[in-house]
Protein backbone atom coordinates (compact mmCIF):
# COMPACT_ATOMS: atom_id res chain seq x y z
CA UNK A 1 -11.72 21.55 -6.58
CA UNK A 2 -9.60 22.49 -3.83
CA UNK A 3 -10.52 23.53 -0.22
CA UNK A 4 -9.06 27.19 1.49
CA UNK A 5 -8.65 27.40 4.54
CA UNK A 6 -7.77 30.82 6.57
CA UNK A 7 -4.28 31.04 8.48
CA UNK A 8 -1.19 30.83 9.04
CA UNK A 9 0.92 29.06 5.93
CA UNK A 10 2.99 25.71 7.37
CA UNK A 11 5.82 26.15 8.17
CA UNK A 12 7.47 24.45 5.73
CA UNK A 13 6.28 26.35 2.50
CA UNK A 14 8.32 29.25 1.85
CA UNK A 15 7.06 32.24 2.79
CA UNK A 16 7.51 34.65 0.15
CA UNK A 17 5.71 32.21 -2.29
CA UNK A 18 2.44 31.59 -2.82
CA UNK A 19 1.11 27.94 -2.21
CA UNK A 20 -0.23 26.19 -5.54
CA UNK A 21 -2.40 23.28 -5.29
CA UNK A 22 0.72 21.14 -6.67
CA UNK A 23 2.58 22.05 -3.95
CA UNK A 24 -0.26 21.40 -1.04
CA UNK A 25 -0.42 17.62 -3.01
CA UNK A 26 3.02 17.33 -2.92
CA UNK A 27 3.29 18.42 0.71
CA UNK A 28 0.53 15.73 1.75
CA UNK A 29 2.33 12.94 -0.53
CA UNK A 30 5.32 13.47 1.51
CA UNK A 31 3.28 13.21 4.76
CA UNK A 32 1.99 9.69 3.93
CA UNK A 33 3.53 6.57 6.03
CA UNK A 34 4.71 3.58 3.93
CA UNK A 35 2.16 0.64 4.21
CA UNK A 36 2.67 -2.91 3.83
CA UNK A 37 0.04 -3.98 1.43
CA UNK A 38 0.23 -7.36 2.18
CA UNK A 39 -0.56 -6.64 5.86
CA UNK A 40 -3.63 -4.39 4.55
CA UNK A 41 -4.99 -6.86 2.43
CA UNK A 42 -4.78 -9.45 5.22
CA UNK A 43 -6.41 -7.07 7.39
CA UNK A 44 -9.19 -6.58 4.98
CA UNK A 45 -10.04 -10.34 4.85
CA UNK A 46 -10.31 -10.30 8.73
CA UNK A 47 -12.28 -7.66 9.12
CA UNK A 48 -14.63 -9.30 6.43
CA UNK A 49 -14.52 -12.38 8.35
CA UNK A 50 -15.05 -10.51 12.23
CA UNK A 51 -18.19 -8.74 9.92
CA UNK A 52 -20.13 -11.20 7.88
CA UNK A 53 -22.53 -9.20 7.19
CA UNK A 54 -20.52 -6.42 5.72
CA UNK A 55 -19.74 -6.26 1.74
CA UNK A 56 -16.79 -4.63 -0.06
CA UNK A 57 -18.60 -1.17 0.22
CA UNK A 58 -19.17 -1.11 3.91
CA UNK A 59 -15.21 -1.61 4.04
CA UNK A 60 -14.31 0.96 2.10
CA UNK A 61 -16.30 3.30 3.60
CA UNK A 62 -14.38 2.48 7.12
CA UNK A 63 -10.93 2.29 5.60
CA UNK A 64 -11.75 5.70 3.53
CA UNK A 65 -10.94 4.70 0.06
CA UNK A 66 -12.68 3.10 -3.31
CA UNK A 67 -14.22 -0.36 -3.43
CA UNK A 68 -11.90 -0.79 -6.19
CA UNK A 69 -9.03 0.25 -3.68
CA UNK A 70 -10.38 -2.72 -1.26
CA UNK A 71 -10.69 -5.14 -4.51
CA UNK A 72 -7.02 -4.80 -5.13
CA UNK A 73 -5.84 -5.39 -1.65
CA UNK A 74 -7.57 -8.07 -0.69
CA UNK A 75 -6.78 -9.61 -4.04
CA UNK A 76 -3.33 -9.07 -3.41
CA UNK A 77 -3.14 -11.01 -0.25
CA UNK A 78 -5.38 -13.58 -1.63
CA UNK A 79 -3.06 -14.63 -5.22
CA UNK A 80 0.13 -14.56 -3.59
CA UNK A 81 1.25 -18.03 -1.80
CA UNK A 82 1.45 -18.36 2.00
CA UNK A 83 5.57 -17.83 1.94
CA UNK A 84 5.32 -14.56 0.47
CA UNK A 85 2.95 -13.12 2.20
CA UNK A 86 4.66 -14.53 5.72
CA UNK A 87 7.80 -13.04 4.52
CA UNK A 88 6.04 -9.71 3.84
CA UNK A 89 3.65 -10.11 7.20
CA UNK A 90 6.59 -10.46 9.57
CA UNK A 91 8.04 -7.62 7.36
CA UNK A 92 8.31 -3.92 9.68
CA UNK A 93 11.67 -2.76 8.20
CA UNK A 94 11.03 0.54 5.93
CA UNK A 95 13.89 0.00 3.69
CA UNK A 96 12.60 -3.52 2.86
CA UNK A 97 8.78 -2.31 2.62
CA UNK A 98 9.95 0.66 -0.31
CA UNK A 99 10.93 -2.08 -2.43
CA UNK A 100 7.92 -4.18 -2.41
CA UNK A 101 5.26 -2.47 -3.62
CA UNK A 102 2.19 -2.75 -4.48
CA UNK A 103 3.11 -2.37 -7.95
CA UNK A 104 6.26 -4.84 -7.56
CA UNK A 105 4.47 -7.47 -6.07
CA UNK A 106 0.81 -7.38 -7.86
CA UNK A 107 2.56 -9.01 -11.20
CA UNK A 108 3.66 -11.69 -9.20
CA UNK A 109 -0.10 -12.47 -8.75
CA UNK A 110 -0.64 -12.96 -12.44
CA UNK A 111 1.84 -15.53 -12.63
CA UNK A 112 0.20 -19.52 -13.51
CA UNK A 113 1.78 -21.07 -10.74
CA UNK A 114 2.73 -20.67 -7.00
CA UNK A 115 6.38 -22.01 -7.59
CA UNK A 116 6.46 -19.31 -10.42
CA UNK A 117 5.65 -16.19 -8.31
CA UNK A 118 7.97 -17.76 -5.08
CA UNK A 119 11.01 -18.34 -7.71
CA UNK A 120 10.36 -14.31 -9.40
CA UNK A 121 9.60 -13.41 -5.58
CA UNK A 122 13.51 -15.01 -4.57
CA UNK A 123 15.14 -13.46 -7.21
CA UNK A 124 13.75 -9.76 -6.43
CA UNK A 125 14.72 -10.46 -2.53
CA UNK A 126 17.93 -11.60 -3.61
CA UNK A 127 18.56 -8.60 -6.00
CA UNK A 128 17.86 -6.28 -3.05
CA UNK A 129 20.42 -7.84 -1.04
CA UNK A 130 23.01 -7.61 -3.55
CA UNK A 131 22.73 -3.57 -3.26
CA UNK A 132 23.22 -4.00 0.85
């Protein structure tokens, strides 16, 4: 169910056209920031560790999303090895943050071994710098 609000339209819907909820989603989509998930899992774990008291659902009711939301993130951070998750840490450059995903990097987690997911890890950094 959607929620109306009275007012002006935004600006940037047109104005002879009326605003469908697939636009309104679309318009918020567009609005979001690119995150490093890496960084978010990490600072999951802290904030677990600065609250020892606190479980999974106390952090996703701070951070605004699912427990199953927090689950993946902190798993995430936790299954990859300590030179991928530097890499992507130290990481603030947009164009480098599109291409590792969430959904790039969390099959790297499911990998047996660490020198697995670092070697699969090289060869997608390496790919990306071919297209520079």
């Amino acid at each position: 169910m959607g929620i109306l609000s009275k007012g002006q339209k935004p600006a940037t819907f047109p104005a002879n056209k009326a605003i469908t909820q697939k636009d309104w989603k679309r318009s918020i989509r567009q609005k979001r920031k690119l995150t490093n998930p890496v960084r978010t899992g990490f600072e999951f774990v802290e904030y677990l560790n600065k609250n020892p008291n606190a479980t999974y659902d106390d952090l996703s009711v701070d951070a605004g999303i699912t427990k199953a939301r927090v689950c993946q993130m902190i798993a995430l951070y936790k299954r990859l090895p300590a030179e991928i998750t530097d890499f992507l840490m130290n990481v603030d450059e947009s164009k480098i943050l599109k291409h590792f995903t969430e959904r790039k990097l969390r099959p790297l987690t499911l990998m047996a071994t660490n020198e697995d997911k670092i070697r699969k890890f090289t060869e997608i950094r390496e790919s990306l710098n071919s297209f520079r």
